[in-house]
Protein backbone atom coordinates (compact mmCIF):
# COMPACT_ATOMS: atom_id res chain seq x y z
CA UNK A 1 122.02 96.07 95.36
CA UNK A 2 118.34 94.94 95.94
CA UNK A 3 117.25 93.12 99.01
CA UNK A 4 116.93 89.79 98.65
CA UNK A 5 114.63 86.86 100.32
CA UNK A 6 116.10 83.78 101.60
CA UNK A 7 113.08 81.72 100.69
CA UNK A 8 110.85 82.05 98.65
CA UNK A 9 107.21 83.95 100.07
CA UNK A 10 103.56 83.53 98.75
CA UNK A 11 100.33 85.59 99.88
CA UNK A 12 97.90 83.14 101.09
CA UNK A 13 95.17 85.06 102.43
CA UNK A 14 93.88 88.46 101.31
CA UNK A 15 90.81 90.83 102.88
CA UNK A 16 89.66 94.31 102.78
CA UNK A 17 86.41 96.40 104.73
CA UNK A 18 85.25 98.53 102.10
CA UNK A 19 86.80 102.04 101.97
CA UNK A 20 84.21 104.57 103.06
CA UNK A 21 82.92 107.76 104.24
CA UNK A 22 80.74 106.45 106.97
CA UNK A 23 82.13 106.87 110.02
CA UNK A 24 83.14 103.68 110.79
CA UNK A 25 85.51 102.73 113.67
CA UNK A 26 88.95 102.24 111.92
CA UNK A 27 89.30 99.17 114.82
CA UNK A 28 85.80 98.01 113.63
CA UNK A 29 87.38 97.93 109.73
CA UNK A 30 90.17 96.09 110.89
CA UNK A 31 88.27 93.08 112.57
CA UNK A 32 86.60 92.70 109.31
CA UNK A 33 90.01 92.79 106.79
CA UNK A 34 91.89 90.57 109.04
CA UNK A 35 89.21 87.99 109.74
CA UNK A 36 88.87 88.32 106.07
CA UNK A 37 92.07 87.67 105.36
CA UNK A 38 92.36 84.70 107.58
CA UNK A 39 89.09 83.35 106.17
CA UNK A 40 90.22 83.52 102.89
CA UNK A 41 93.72 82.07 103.96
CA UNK A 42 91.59 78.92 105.39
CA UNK A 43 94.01 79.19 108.88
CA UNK A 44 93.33 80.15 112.35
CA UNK A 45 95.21 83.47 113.79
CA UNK A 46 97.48 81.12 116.18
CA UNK A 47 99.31 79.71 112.79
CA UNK A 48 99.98 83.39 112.40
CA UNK A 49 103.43 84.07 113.59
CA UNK A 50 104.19 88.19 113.61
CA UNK A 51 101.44 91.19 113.08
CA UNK A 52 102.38 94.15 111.12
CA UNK A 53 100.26 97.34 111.74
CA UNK A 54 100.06 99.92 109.29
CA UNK A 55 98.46 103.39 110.53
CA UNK A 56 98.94 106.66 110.37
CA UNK A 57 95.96 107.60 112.98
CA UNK A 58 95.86 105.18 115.69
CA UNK A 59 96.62 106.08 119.23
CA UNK A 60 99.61 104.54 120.93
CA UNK A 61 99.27 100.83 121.36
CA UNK A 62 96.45 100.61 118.92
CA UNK A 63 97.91 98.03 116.78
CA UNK A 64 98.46 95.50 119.91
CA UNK A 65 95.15 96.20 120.85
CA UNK A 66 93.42 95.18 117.67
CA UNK A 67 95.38 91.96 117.98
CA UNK A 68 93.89 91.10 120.84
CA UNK A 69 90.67 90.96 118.93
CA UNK A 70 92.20 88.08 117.03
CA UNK A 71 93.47 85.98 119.91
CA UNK A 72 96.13 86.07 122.60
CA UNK A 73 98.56 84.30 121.36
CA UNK A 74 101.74 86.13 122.34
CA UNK A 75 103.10 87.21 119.11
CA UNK A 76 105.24 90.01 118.26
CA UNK A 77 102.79 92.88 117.39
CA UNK A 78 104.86 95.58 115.35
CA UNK A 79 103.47 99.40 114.63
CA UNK A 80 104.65 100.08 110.85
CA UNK A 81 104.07 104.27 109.65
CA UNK A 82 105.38 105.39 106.80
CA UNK A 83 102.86 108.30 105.19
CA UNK A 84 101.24 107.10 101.66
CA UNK A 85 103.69 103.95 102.19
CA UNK A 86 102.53 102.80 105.68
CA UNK A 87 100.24 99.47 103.87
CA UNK A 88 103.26 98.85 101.57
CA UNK A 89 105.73 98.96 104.07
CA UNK A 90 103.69 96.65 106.48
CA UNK A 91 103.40 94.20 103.98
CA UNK A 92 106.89 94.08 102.92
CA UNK A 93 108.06 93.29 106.59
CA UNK A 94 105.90 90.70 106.69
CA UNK A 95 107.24 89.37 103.56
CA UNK A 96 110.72 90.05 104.81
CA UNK A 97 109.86 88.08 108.35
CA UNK A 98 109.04 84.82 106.02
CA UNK A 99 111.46 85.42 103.63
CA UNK A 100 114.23 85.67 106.22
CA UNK A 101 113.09 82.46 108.21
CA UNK A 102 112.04 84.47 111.53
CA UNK A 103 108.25 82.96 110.98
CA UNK A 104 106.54 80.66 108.73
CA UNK A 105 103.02 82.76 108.59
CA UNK A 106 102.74 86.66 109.16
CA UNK A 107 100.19 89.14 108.38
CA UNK A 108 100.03 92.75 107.70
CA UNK A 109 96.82 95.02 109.11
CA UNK A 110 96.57 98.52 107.59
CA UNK A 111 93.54 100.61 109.04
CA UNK A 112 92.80 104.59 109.36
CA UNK A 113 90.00 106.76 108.85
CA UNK A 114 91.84 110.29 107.63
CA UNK A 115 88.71 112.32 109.09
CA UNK A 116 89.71 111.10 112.18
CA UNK A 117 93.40 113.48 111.55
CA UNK A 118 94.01 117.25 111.76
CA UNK A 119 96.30 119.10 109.68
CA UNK A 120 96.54 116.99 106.36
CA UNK A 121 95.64 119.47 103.77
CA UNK A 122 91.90 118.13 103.35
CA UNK A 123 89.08 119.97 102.31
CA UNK A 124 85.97 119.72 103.83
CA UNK A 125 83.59 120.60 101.09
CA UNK A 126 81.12 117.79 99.90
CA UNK A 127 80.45 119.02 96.32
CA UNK A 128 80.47 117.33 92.98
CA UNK A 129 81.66 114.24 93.11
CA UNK A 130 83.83 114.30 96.29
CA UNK A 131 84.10 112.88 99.47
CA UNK A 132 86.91 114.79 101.48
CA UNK A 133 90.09 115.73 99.70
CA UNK A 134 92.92 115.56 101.26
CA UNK A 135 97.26 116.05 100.63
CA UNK A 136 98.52 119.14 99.69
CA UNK A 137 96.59 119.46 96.01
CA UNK A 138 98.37 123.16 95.32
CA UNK A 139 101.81 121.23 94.84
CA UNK A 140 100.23 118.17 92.42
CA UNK A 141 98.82 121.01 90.84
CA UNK A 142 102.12 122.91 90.51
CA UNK A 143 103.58 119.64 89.54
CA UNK A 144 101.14 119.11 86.83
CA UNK A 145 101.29 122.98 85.47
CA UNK A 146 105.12 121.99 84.92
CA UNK A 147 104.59 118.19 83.05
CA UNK A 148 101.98 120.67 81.03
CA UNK A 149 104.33 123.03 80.19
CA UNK A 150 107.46 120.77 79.09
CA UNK A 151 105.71 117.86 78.19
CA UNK A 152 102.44 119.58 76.09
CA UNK A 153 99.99 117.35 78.69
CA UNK A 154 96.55 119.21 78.29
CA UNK A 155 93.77 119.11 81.31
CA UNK A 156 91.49 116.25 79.22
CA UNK A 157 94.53 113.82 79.69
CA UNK A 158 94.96 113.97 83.09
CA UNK A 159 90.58 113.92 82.99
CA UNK A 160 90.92 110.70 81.21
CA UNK A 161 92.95 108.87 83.60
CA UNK A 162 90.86 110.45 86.26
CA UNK A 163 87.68 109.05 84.27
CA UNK A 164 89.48 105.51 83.77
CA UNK A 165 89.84 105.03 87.55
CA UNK A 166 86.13 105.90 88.33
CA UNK A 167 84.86 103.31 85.75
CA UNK A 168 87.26 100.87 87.28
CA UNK A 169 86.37 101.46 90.34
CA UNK A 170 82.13 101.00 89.42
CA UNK A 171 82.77 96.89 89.66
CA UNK A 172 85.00 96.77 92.84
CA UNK A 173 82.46 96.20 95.58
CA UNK A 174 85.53 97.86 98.10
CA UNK A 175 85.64 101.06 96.30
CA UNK A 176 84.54 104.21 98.16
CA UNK A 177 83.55 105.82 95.25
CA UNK A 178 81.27 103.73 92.49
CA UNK A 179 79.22 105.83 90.43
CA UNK A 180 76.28 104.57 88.54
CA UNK A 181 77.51 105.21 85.06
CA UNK A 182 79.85 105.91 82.50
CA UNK A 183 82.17 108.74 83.80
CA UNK A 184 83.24 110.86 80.91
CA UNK A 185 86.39 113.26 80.83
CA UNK A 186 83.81 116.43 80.39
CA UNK A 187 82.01 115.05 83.70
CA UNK A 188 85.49 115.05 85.62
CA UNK A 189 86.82 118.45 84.24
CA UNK A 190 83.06 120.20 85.12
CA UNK A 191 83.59 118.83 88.80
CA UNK A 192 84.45 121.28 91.51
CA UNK A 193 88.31 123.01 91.18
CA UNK A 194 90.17 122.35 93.42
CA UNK A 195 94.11 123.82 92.33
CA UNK A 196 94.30 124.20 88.46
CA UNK A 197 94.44 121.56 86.75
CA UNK A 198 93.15 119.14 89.21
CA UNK A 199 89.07 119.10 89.87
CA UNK A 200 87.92 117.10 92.49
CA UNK A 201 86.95 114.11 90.83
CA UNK A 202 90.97 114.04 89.76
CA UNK A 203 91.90 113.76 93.59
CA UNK A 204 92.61 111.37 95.44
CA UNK A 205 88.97 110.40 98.05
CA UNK A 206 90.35 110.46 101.95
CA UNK A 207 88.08 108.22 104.56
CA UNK A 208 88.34 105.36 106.34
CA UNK A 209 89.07 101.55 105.27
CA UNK A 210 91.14 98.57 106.19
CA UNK A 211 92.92 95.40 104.42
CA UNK A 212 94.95 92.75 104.81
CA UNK A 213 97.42 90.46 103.99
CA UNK A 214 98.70 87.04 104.49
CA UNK A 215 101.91 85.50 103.62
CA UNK A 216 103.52 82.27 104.25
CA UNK A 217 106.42 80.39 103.31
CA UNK A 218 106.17 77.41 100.41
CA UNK A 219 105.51 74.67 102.72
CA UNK A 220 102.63 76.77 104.27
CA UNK A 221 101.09 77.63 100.92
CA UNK A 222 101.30 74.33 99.82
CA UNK A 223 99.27 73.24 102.53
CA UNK A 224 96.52 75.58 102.76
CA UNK A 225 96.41 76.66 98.67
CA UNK A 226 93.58 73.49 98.27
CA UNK A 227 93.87 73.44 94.28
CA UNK A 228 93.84 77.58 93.86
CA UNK A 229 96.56 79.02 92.28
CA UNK A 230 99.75 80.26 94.36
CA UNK A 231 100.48 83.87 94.01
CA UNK A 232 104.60 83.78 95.20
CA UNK A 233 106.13 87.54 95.80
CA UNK A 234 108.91 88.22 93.85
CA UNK A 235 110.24 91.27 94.34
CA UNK A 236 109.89 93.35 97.56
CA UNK A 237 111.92 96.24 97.61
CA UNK A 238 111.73 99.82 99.27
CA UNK A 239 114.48 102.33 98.93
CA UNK A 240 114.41 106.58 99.94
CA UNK A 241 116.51 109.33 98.53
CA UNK A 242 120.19 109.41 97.41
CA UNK A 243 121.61 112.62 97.50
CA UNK A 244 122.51 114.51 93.85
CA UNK A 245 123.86 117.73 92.92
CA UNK A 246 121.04 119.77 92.14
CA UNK A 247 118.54 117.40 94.25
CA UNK A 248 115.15 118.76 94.67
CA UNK A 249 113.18 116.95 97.87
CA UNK A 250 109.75 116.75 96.58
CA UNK A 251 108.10 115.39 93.50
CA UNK A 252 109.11 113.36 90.71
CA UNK A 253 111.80 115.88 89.65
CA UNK A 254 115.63 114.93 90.31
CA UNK A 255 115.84 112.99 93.43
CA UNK A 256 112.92 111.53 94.31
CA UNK A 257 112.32 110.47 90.57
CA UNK A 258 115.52 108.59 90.32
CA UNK A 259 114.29 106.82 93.79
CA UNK A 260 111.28 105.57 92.11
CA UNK A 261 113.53 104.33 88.95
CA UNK A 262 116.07 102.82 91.38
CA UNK A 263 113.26 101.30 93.43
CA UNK A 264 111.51 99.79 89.95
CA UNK A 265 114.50 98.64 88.69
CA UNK A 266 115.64 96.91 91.76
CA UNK A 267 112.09 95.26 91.72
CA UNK A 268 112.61 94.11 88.31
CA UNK A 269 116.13 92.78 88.93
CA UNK A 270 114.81 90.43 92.00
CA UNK A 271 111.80 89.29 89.90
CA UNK A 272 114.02 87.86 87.11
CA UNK A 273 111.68 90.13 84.23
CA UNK A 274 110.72 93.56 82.95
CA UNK A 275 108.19 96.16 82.85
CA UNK A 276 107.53 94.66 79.43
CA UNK A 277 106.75 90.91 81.74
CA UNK A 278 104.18 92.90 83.79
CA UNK A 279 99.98 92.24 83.06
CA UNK A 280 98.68 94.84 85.24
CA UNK A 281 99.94 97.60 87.73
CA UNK A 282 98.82 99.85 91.06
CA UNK A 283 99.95 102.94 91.50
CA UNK A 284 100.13 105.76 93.62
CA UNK A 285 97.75 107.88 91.65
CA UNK A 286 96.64 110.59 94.34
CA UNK A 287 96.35 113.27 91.46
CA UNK A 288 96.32 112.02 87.55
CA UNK A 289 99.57 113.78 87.02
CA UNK A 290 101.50 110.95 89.49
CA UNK A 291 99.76 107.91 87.44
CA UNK A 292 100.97 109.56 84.41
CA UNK A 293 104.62 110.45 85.43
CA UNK A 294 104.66 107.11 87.07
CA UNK A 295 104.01 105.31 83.73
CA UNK A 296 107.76 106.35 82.58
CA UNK A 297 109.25 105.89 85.86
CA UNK A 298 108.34 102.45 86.23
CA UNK A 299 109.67 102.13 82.71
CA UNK A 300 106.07 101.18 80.78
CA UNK A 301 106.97 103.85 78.30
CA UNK A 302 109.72 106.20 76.95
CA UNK A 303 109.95 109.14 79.16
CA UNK A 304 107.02 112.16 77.79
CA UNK A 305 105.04 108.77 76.17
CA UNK A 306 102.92 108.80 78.86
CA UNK A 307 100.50 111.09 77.26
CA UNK A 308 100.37 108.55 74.24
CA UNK A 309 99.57 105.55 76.22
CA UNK A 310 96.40 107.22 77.79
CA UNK A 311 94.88 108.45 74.38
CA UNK A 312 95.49 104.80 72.84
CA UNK A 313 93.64 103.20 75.94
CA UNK A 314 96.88 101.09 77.16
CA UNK A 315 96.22 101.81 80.75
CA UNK A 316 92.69 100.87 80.78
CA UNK A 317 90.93 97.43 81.58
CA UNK A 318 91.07 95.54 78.04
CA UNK A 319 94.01 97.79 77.31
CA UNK A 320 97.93 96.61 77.19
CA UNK A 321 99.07 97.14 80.46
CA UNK A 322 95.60 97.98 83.08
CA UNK A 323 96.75 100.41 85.79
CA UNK A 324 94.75 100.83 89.34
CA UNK A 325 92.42 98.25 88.46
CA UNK A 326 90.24 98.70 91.41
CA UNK A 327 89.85 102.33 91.12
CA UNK A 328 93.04 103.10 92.50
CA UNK A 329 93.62 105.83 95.00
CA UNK A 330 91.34 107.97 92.94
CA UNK A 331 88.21 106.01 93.46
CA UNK A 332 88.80 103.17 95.18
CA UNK A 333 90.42 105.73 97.81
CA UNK A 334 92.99 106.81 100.08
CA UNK A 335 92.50 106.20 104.02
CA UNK A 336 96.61 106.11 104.72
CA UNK A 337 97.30 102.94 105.95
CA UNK A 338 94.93 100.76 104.52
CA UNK A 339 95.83 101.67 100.83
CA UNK A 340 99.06 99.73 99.74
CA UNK A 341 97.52 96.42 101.21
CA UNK A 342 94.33 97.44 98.99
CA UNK A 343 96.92 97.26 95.66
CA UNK A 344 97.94 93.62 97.12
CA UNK A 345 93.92 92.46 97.54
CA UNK A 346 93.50 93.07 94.46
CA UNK A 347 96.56 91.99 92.46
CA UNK A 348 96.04 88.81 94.23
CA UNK A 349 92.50 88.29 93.60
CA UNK A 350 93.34 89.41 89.68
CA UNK A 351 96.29 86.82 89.50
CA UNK A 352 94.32 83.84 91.15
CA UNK A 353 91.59 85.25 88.18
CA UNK A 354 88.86 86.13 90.91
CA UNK A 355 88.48 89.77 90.07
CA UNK A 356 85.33 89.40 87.81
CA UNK A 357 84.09 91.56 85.23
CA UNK A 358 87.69 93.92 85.86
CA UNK A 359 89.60 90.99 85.08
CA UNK A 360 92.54 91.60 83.62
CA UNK A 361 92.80 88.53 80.47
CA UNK A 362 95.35 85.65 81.43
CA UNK A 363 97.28 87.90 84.52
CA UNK A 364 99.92 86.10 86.07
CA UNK A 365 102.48 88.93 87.05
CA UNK A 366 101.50 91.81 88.85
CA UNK A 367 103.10 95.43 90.42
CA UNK A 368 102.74 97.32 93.28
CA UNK A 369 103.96 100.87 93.84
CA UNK A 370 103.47 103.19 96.65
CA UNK A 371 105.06 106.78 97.62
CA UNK A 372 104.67 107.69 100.78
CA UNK A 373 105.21 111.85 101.39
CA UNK A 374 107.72 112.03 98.54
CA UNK A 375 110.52 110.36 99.94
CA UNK A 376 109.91 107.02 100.24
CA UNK A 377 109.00 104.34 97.54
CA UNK A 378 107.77 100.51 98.09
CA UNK A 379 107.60 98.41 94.56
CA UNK A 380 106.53 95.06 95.14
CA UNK A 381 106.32 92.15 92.18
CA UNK A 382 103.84 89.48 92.92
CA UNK A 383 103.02 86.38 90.17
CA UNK A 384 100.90 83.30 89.77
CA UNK A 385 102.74 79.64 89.83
């Protein structure tokens, strides 16, 4: 059975330090989301009742630390890690600590910079088009080799949904990796190989970044929402993997592809609607091949349709059903904790209609999906009242 909120939960307050390649302090990044976030809320950090920390890098005691920048106010400061999930799964706890009654305001911090880790599969090559790529690329490539084999999925499909997420990501101010032009599907297959099929403008761009957000019960929102439209969140749902005969531990194959349709579904049945309700979606799209098995997980499509969707344009801005409309992890990048509360920015700013020229036409419902290290999924349903 999904989990289930006692009352209902809005975001009130979203903000984001660009994602980067810079060098810049991951507790520097997070001063700037969170006071960005508050900002944006219109409240004061003492109306903010529990802290959330998402990171994968930060020493011990990091995430109380950072609060401290805010004010000392005594709250409960909680450290949230949970690989490619961490964001998602901070921001569902805070959900879950309004929903539940335990606090009327709470706010989730995700921050990293991924150079600052060891031992994460990145490559440290600065060639065409990449900044450094990280998670283990042989086994999305092995991954993709398979969908290419069963499904018929050629190289200049998973290049297209590469290319899509680099032109999305040219208007998002956030985005760690804006080029100054059209990116074609030649232009991404000519970049540097990194594991057959996947070139490095396919993968996923590791650095550094921070966002935030903040969410409130109705009373709150009401309050503080001055005219602008309420974004409520409903669905918030995380599950991991149920044992089947046969079950395989990594991938979308068997186990951990079920999860994701379990995970979806139980999303879905919380919301009250169906993939068919949704306007736009982000996705965990570290290689193309993810983004496109993810399109028949979540249900958007028959399963092997994926393929069809990207060659009609459905995924794209202007398209059906936009997916990683800020670039996604692709472009808009990857820095670990930081990146599910970057899907929540910007569905909120889409569904309050503040995401200019990447607006996505009339949005009002919203998803959210994040993996984190193949066992974990985090589907989250937000939508404008």
């Amino acid at each position: 059975m999904p989990s289930k909120l006692a009352r209902d939960v809005y975001v009130i307050g979203v903000g984001m330090h660009a994602f980067n390649n810079n060098g810049v302090a991951a507790a520097l990044m997070a001063d700037v989301a969170g006071v960005n976030a508050l900002d944006d809320a219109g409240i004061e950090f003492p109306e903010v009742g529990a802290l959330f920390n998402g990171h994968l890098g930060g020493s011990m005691g990091a995430g109380v630390h950072i609060a401290k920048e805010f004010g000392l106010t005594g709250i409960p400061v909680t450290h949230v890690e949970n690989a490619s999930a961490t964001g998602s799964c901070a921001f569902g706890e805070a959900v879950h600590a309004v929903g539940g009654g335990r606090v009327e305001v709470a706010m989730a911090l995700g921050f990293d910079d991924m150079n600052k880790l060891g031992g994460i599969g990145r490559s440290r090559g600065k060639r065409v088009g990449a900044e450094d790529v990280m998670l283990p690329a042989a086994f999305f490539a092995m991954w993709a080799t398979r969908r290419m084999h069963e499904v018929g999925t050629t190289a200049e499909t998973f290049a297209a949904i590469a290319a899509k997420n680099w032109n999305h990501a040219r208007e998002n101010p956030y985005a760690q990796r804006r080029a100054d032009h059209d990116v074609t599907i030649d232009e991404v297959l000519a970049s540097t190989m990194i594991s057959y099929p996947h070139t490095s403008m396919m993968a996923c761009a590791s650095g550094g970044g921070a966002a935030a957000a903040i969410v409130a019960s109705k009373e709150v929102a009401e309050r503080v929402c001055n005219g602008r439209p309420m974004i409520r969140v409903t669905a918030s749902q995380q599950r991991s993997e149920t044992y089947t005969e046969g079950h395989v531990f990594l991938g979308a194959v068997i186990g951990p592809a079920q999860m994701t349709r379990d995970t979806a579904s139980d999303a879905y049945e919380q919301a009250g609607l169906g993939p068919d309700d949704l306007d736009l979606v982000q996705i965990h799209d570290a290689f193309p091949v993810e983004e496109l098995v993810y399109y028949e997980l979540l249900g958007i499509c028959g399963d092997g349709d994926g393929d069809r969707l990207v060659a009609e344009g459905a995924t794209s801005l202007g398209g059906r059903i936009p997916f990683s409309t800020d670039g996604g992890l692709t472009a808009r990048g990857h820095p670990g904790g930081p990146t599910g509360l970057a899907q929540i920015h910007e569905t909120t700013l889409q569904l309050r209609h503040e995401a200019g020229v990447r607006q996505v036409e009339d949005a009002s419902t919203g998803l959210c999906h994040m993996a984190g290290a193949g066992s974990v999924c985090v589907v989250h349903v937000l939508q404008r009242t």
